[in-house]
Structure formats: structure tokens, C-alpha cells
N, C-alpha and C. Protein backbone atom coordinates (compact mmCIF):
# COMPACT_ATOMS: atom_id res chain seq x y z
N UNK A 1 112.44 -64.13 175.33
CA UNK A 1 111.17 -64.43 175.99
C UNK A 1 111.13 -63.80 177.38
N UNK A 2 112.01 -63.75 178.41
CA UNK A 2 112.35 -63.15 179.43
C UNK A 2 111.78 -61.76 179.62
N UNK A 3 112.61 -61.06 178.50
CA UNK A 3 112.70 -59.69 178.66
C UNK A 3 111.14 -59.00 178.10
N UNK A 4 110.56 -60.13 177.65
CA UNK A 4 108.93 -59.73 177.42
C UNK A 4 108.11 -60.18 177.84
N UNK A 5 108.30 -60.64 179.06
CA UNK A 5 107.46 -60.68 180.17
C UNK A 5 107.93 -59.67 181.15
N UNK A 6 109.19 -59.57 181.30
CA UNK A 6 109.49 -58.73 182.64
C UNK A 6 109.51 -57.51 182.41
N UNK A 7 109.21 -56.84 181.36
CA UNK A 7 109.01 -55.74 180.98
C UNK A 7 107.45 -55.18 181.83
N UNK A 8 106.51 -55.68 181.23
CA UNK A 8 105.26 -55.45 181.66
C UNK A 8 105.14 -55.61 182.77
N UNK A 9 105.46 -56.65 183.66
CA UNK A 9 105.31 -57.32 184.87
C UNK A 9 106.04 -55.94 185.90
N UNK A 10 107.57 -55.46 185.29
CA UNK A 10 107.66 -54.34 186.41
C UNK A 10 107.01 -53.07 185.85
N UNK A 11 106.17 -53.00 184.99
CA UNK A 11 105.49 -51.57 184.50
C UNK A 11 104.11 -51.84 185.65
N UNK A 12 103.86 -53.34 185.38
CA UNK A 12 102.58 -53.33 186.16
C UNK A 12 102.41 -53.21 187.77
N UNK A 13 103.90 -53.80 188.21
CA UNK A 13 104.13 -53.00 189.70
C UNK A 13 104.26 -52.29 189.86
N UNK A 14 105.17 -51.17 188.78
CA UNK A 14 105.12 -49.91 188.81
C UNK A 14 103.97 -49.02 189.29
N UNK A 15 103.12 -49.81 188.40
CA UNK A 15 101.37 -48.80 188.57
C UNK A 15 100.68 -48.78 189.62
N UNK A 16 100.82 -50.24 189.94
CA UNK A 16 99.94 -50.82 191.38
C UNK A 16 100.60 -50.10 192.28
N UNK A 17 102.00 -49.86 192.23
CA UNK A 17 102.89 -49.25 193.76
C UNK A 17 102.06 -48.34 193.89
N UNK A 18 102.59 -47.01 193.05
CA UNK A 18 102.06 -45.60 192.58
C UNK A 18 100.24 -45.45 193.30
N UNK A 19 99.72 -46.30 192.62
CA UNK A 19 97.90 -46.28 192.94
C UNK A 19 98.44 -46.56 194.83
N UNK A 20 98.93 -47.26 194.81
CA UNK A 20 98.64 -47.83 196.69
C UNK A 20 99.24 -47.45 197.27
N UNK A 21 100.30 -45.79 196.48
CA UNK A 21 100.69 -44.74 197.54
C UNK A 21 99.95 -43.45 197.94
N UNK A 22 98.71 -43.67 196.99
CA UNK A 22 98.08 -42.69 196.59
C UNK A 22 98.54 -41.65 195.68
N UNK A 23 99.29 -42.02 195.12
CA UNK A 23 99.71 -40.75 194.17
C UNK A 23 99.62 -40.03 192.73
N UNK A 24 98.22 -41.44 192.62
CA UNK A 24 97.45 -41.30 191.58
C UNK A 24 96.05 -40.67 192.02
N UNK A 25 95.83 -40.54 193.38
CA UNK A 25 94.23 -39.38 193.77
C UNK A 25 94.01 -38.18 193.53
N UNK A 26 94.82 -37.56 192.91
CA UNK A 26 94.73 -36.17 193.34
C UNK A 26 94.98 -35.82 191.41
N UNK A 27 95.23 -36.34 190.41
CA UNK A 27 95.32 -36.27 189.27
C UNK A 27 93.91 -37.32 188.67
N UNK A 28 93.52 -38.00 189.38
CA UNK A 28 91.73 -38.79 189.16
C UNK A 28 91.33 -37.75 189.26
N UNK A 29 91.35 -37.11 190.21
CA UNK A 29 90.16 -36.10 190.73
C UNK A 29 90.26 -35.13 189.70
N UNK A 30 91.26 -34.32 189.83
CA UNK A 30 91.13 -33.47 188.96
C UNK A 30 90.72 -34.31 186.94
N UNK A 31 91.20 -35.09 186.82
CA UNK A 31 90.64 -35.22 185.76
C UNK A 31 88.93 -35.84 185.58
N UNK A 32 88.36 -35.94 186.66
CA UNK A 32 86.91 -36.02 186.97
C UNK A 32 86.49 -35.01 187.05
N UNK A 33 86.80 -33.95 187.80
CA UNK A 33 86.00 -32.33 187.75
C UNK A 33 86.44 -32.30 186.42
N UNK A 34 87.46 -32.53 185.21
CA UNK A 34 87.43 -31.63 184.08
C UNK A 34 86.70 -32.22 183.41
N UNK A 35 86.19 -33.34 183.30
CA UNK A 35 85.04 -34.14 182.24
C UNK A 35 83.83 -33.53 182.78
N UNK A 36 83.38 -33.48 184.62
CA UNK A 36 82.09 -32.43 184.85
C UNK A 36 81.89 -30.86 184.19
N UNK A 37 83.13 -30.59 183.96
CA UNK A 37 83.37 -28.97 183.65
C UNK A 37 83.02 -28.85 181.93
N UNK A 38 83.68 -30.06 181.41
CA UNK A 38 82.98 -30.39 179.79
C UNK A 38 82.04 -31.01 180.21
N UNK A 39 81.18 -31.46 180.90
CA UNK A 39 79.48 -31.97 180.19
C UNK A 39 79.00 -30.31 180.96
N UNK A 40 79.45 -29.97 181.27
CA UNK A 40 78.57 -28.42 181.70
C UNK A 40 77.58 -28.66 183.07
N UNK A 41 76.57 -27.87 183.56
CA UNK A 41 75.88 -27.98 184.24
C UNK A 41 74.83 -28.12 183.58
N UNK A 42 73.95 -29.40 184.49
CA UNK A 42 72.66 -30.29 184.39
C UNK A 42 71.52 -29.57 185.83
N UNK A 43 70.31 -29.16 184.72
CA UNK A 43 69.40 -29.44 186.13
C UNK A 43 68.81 -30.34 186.73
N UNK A 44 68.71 -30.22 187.61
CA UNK A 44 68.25 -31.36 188.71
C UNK A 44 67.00 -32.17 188.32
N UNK A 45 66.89 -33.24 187.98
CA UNK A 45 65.77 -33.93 187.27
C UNK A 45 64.28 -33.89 188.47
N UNK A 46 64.84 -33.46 189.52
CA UNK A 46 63.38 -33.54 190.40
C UNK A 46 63.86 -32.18 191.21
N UNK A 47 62.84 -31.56 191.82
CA UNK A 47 63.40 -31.31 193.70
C UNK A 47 63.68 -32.00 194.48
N UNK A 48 64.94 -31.33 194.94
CA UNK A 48 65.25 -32.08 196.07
C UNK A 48 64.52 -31.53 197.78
N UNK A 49 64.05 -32.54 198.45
CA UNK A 49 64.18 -31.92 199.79
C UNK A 49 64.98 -33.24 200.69
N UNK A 50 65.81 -32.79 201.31
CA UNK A 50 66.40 -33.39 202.27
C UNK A 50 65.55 -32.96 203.86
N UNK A 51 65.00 -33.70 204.57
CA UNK A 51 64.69 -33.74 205.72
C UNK A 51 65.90 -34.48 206.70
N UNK A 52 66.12 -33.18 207.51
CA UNK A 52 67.06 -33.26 208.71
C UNK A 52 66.65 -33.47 210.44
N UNK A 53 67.04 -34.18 211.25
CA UNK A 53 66.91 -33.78 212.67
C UNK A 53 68.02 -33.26 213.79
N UNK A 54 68.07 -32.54 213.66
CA UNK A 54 69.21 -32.08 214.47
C UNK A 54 69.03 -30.86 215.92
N UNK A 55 70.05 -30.54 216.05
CA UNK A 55 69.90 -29.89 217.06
C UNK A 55 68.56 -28.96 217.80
N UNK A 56 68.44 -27.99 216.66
CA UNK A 56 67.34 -27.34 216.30
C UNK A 56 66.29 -27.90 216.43
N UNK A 57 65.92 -29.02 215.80
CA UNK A 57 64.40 -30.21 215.80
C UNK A 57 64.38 -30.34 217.78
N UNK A 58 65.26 -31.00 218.21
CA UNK A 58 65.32 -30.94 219.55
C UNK A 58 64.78 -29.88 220.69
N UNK A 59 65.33 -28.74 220.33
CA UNK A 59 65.02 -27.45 221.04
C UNK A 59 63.69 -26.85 220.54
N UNK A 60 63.39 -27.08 219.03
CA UNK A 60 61.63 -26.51 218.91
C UNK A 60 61.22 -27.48 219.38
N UNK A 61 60.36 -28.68 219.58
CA UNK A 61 59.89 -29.40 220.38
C UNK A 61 60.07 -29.64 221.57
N UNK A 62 61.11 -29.60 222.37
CA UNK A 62 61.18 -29.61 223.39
C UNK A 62 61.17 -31.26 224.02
N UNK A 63 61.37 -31.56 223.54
CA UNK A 63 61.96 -33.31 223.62
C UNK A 63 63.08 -33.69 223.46
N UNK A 64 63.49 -34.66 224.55
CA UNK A 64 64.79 -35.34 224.87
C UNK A 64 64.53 -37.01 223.42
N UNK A 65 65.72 -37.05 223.25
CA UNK A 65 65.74 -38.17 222.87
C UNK A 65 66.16 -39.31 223.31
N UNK A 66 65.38 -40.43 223.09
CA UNK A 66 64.82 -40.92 222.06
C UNK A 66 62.95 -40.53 221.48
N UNK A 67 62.78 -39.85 220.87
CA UNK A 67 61.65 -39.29 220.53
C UNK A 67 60.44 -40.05 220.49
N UNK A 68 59.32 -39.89 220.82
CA UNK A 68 58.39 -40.76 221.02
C UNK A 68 57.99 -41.52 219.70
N UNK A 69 57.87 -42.75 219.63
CA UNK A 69 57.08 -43.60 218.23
C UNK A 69 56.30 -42.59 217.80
N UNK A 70 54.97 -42.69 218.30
CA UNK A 70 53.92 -41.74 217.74
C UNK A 70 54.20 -40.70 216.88
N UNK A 71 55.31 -39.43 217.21
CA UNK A 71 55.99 -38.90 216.57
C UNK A 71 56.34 -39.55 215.34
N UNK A 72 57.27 -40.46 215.63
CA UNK A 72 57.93 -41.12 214.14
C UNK A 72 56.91 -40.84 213.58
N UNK A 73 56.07 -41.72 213.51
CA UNK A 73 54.44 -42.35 212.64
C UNK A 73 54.13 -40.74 212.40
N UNK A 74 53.95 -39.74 212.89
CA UNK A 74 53.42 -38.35 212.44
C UNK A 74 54.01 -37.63 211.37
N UNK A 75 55.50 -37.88 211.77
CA UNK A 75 56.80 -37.58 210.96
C UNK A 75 56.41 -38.18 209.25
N UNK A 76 56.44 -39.66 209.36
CA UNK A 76 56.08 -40.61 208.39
C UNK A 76 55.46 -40.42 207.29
N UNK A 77 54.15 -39.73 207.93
CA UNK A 77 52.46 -40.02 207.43
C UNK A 77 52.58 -38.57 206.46
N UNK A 78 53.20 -37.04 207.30
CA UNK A 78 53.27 -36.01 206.61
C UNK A 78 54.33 -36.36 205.18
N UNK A 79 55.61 -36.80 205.72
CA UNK A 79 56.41 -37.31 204.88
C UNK A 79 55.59 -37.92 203.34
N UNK A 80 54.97 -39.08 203.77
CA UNK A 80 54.29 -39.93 202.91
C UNK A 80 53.06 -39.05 201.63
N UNK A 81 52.78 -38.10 202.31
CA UNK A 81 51.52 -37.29 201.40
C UNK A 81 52.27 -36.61 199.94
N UNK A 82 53.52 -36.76 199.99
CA UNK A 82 54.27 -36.21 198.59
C UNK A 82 55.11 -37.77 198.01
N UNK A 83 55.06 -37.88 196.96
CA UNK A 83 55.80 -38.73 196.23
C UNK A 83 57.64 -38.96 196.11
N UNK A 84 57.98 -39.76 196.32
CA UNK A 84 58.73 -40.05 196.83
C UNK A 84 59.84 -41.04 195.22
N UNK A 85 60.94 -40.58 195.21
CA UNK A 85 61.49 -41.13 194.44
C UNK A 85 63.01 -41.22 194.82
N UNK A 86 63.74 -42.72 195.30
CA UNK A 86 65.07 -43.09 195.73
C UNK A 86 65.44 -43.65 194.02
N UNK A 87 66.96 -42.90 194.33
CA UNK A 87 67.89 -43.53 193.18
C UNK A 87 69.14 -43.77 193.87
């Protein structure tokens, strides 16, 4: 009875060690890109646009931040005139 419990019990520390040295990340991964690499490439079910503000946004306008409300709301409203879908 012993020896069939303690069998599993140090296989199962075994595993947990291993995972919480990380030395199971780098063989996940790669076996995740190879299941993406067998389903092949998918097109994109919508367009994407990502809207950014960064450096650039700063220097064409010519505004310090924190940017005026009004703005936001202008930002918003153009934003708002195309359909919008979060997943």
C-alpha cells in the first residue's frame, strides 16, 4: 500500500518542482507554435485598426499633456462613426 502511494506522490513533486523552475516554458512554447504551424494561417475575421497616442500625436498638435477634454470628446465622436467590435 505504501509503495503505491509514494510512487505518484514523488512523480507529482517531481512535476510541480520542474513547472516552478521553469523548465517546462520553453518546450510549452514551442509545442504551441507547432499546433499554430498545423492549423496553418487564418485571416483576420475583421480589420484591424489600432489607434495610438504617442510621441508623434504630441508634436503634430502641438499640445502638452494632459490634453484638453474637448479633444477627448472629438477623438471619441470620429472614433464612434465606424463600428466597433471588442473580443
Amino acid at each position: 500500500m505504501r509503495k503505491t502511494v509514494l510512487w505518484p506522490a514523488a512523480i507529482g513533486g517531481l512535476v510541480i518542482g520542474v513547472s516552478l523552475a521553469g523548465l517546462l516554458e520553453v518546450p510549452d512554447l514551442h509545442a504551441l507554435n507547432s499546433l499554430f504551424v498545423l492549423r496553418g494561417p487564418r485571416p483576420p475575421a475583421a480589420p484591424i485598426v489600432i489607434v495610438t497616442i504617442d510621441e508623434d500625436s504630441f508634436a503634430d498638435l502641438d499640445l502638452a499633456w494632459p490634453w484638453p477634454r474637448a479633444l477627448h470628446g472629438r477623438l471619441l465622436d470620429i472614433l464612434g462613426r465606424r463600428p466597433v467590435a471588442v473580443g
